[in-house]
C-alpha atoms as a PDB file:
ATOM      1  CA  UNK A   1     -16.553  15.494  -3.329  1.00  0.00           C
ATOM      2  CA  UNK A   2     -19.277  13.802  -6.058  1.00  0.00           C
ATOM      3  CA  UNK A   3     -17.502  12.095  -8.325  1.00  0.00           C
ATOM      4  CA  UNK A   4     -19.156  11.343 -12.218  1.00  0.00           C
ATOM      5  CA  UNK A   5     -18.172   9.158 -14.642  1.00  0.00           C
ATOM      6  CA  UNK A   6     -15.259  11.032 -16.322  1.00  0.00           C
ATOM      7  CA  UNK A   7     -13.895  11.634 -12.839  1.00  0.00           C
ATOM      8  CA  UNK A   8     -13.886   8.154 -12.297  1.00  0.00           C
ATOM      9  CA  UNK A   9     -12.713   7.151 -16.324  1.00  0.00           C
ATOM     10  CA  UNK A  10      -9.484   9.815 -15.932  1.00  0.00           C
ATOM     11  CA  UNK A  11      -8.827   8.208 -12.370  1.00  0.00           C
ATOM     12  CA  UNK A  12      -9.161   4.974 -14.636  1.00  0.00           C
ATOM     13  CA  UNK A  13      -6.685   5.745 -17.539  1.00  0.00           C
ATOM     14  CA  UNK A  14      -4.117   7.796 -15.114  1.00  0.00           C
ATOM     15  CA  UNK A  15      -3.850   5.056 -12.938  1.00  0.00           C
ATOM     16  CA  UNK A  16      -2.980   2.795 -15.851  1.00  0.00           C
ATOM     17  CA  UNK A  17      -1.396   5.204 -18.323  1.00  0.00           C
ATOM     18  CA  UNK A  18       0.052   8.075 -15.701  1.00  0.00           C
ATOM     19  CA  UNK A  19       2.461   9.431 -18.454  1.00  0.00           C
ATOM     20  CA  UNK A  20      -0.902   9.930 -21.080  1.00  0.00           C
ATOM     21  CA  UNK A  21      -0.208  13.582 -22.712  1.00  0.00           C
ATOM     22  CA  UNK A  22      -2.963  16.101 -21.792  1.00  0.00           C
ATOM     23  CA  UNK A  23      -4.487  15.401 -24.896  1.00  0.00           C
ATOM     24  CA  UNK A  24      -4.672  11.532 -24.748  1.00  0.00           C
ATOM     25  CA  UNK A  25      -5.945  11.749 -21.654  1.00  0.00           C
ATOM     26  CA  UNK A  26      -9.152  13.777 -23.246  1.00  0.00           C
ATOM     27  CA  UNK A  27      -9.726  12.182 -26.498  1.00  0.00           C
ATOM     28  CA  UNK A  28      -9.517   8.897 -23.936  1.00  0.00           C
ATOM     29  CA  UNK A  29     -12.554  10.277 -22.122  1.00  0.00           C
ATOM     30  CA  UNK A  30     -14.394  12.162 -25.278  1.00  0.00           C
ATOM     31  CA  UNK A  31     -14.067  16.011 -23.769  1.00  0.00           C
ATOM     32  CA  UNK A  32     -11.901  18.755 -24.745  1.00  0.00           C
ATOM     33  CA  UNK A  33      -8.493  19.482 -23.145  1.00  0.00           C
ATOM     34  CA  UNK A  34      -9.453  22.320 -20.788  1.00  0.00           C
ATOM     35  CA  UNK A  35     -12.319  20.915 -18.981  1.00  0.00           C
ATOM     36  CA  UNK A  36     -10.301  17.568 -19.085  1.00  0.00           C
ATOM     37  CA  UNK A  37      -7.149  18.971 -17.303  1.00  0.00           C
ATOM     38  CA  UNK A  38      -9.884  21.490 -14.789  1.00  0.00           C
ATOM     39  CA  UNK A  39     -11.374  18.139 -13.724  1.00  0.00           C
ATOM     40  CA  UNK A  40      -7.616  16.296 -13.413  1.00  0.00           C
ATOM     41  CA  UNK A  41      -6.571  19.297 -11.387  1.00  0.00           C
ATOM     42  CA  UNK A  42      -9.904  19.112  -9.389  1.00  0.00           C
ATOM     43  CA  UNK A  43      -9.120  15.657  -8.497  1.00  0.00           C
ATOM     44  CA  UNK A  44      -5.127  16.492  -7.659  1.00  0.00           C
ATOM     45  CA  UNK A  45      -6.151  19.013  -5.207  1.00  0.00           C
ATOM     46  CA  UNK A  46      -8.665  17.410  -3.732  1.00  0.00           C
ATOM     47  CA  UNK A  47      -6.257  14.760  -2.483  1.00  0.00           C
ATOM     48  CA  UNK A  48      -8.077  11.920  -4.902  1.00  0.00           C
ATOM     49  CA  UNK A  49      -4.474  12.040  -6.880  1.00  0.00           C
ATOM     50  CA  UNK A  50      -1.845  12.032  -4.263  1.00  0.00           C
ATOM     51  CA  UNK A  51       0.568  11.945  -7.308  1.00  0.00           C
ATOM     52  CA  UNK A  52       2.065  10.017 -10.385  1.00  0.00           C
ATOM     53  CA  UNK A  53       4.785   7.415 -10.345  1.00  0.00           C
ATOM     54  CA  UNK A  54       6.911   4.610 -11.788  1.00  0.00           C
ATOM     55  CA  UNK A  55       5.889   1.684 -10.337  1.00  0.00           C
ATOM     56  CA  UNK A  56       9.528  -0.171 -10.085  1.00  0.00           C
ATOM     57  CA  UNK A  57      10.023  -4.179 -10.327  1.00  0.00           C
ATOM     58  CA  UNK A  58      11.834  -4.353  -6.504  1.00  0.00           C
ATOM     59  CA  UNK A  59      13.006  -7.671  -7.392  1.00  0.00           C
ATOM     60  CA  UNK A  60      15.735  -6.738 -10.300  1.00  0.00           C
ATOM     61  CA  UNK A  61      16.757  -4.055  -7.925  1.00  0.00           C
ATOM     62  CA  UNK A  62      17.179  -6.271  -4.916  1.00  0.00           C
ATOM     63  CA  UNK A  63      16.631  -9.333  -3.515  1.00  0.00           C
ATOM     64  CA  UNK A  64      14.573  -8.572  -0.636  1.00  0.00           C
ATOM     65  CA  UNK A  65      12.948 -11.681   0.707  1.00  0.00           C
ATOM     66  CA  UNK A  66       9.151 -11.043   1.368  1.00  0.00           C
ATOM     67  CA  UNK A  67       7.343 -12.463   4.267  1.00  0.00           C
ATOM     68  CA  UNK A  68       3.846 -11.954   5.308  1.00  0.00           C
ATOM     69  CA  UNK A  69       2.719 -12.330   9.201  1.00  0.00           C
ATOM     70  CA  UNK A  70      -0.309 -12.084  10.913  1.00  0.00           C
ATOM     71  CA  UNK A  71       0.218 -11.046  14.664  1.00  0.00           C
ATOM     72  CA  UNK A  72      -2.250 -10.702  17.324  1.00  0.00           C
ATOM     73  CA  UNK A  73      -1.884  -8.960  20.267  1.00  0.00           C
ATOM     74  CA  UNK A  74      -1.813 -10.176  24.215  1.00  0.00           C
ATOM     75  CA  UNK A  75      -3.691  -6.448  25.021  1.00  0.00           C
ATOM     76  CA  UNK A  76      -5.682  -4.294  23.258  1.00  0.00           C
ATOM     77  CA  UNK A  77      -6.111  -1.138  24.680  1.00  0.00           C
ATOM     78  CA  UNK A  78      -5.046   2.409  22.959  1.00  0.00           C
ATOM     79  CA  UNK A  79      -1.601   2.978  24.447  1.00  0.00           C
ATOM     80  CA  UNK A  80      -0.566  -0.715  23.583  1.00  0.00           C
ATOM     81  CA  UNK A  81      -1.833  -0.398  20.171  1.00  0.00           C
ATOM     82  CA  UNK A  82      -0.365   2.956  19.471  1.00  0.00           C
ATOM     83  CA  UNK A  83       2.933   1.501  20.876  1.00  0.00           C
ATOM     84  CA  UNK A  84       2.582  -1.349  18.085  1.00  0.00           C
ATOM     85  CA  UNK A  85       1.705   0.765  15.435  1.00  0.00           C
ATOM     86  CA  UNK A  86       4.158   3.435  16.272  1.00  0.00           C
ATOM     87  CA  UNK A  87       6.880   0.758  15.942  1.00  0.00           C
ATOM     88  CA  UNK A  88       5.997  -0.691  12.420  1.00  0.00           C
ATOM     89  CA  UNK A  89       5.669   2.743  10.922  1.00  0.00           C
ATOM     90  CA  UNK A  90       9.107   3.359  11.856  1.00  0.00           C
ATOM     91  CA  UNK A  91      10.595   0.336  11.165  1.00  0.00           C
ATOM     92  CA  UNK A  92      12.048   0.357   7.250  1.00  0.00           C
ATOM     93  CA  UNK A  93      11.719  -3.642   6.749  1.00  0.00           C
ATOM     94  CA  UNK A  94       7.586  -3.009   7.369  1.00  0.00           C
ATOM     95  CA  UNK A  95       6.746  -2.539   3.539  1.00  0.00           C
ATOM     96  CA  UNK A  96       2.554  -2.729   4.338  1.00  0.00           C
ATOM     97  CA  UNK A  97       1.104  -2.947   7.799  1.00  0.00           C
ATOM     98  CA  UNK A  98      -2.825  -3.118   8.449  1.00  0.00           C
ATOM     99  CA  UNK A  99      -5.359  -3.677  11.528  1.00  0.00           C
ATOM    100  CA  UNK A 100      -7.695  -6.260  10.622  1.00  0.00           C
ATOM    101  CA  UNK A 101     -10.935  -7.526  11.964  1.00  0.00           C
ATOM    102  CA  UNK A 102     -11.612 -11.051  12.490  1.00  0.00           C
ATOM    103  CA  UNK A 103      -8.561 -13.486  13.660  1.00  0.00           C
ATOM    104  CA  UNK A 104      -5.646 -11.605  13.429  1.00  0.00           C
ATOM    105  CA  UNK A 105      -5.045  -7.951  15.149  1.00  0.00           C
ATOM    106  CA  UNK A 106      -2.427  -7.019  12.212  1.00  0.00           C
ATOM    107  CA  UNK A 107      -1.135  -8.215   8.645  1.00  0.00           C
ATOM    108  CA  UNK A 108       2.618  -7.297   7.643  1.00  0.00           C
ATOM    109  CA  UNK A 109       4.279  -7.563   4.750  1.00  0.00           C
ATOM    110  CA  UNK A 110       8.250  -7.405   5.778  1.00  0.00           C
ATOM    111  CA  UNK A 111      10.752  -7.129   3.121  1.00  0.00           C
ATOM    112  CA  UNK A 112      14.304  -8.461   4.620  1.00  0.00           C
ATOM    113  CA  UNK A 113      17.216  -9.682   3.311  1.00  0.00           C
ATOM    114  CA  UNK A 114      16.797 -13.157   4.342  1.00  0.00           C
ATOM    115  CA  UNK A 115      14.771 -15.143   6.809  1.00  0.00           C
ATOM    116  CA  UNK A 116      17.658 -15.004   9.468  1.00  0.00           C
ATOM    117  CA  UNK A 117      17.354 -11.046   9.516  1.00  0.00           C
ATOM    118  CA  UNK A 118      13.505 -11.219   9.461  1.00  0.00           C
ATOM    119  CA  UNK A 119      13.752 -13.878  12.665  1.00  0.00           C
ATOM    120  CA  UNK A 120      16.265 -11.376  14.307  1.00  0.00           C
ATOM    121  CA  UNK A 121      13.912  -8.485  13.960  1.00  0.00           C
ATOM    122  CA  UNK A 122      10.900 -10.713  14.972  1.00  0.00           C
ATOM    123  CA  UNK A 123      12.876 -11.550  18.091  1.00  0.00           C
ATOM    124  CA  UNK A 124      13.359  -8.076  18.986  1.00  0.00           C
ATOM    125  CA  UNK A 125       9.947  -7.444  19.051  1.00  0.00           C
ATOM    126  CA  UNK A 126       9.402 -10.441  21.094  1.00  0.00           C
ATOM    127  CA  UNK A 127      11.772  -9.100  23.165  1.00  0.00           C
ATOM    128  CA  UNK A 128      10.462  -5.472  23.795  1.00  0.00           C
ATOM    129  CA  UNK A 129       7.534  -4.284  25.467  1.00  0.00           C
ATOM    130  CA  UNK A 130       4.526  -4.953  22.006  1.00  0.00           C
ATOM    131  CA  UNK A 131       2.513  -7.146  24.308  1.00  0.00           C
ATOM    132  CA  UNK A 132       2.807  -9.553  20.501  1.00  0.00           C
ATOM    133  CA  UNK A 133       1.331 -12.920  22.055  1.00  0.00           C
ATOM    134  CA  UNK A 134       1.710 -14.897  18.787  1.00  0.00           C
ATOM    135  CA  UNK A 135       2.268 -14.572  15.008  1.00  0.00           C
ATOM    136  CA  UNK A 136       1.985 -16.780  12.148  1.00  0.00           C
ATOM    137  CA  UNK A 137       4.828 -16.451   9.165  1.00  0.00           C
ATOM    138  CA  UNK A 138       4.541 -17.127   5.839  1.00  0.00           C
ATOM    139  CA  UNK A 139       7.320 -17.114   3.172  1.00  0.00           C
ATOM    140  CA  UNK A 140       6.051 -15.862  -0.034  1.00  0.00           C
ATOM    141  CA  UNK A 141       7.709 -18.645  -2.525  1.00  0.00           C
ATOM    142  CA  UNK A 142       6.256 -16.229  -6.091  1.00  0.00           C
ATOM    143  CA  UNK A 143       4.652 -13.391  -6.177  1.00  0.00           C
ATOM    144  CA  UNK A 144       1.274 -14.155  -8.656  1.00  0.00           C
ATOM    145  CA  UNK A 145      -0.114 -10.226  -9.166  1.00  0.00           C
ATOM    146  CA  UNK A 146       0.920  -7.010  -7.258  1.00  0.00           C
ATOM    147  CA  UNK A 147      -0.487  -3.430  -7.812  1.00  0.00           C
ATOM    148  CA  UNK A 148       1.006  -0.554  -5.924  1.00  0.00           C
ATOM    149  CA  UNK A 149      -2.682   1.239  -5.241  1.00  0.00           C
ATOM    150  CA  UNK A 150      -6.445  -0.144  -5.547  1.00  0.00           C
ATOM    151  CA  UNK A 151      -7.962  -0.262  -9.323  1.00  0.00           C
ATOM    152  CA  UNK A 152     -10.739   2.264  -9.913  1.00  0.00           C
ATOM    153  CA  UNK A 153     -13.252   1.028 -12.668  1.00  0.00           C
ATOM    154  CA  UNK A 154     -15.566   3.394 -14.473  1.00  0.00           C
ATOM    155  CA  UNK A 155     -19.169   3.515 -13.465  1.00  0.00           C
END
């Protein structure tokens, strides 16, 4: 899908502004409502807009403690990566989890509710069959900026 630059200024004000009325959203980007909402609908069923939320401050809700680890892995081949990855999707303390290229096989972010239950669920996976041969942990002391998905600019 080609996208122009009102796709990409609507993707830019919804992200921002997801609650803009119809009409907001189209004086925002200088067309008229129907072609406006046509292209927003466009973009929803094309899978660009997965959907609109709330983004919620997790730390007045609960006091998760967030930890960040890179691990790399002893073996690399498909089964033992699938295995790995299988694992984190499943497991609810694994807020982000990504393959990387370079040093590290995978960067986690781990919410927990306190370094003794992240080191208990870090030893489990020690302790099963993940083929983890070492990881580096980092306490996250403040959190500086977080956004929930990428920014889109205009073009």
């Amino acid at each position: 899908m080609r996208l122009d630059k009102y796709d990409m200024h609507i993707l830019h004000i919804l992200q921002q502004h997801g609650r803009i009325t119809k009409s907001g959203l189209a004086q925002a980007i200088n067309l008229s409502i129907s072609p406006c909402w046509e292209r927003v609908k466009r973009l929803e069923k094309a899978g660009i807009i997965e959907g609109y939320g709330a983004r919620i401050n997790a730390q007045l809700l609960s006091h998760k403690t967030p930890v960040l680890v890179e691990i790399s892995l002893s073996n690399h081949s498909a089964s033992t990566m699938k295995q790995f990855e299988q694992t984190m999707a499943n497991c609810e303390q694994v807020a982000d989890c990504y393959a990387t290229g370079g040093g590290v096989d995978y960067v986690l972010r781990i919410l927990c509710d306190g370094i003794d239950q992240y080191q208990r669920l870090m030893d489990s996976w020690l302790d099963s069959d993940l083929a983890i041969d070492k990881y580096f942990t980092y306490i996250v002391t403040k959190t500086i900026k977080q956004t929930s998905s990428p920014t889109i600019g205009t073009r």
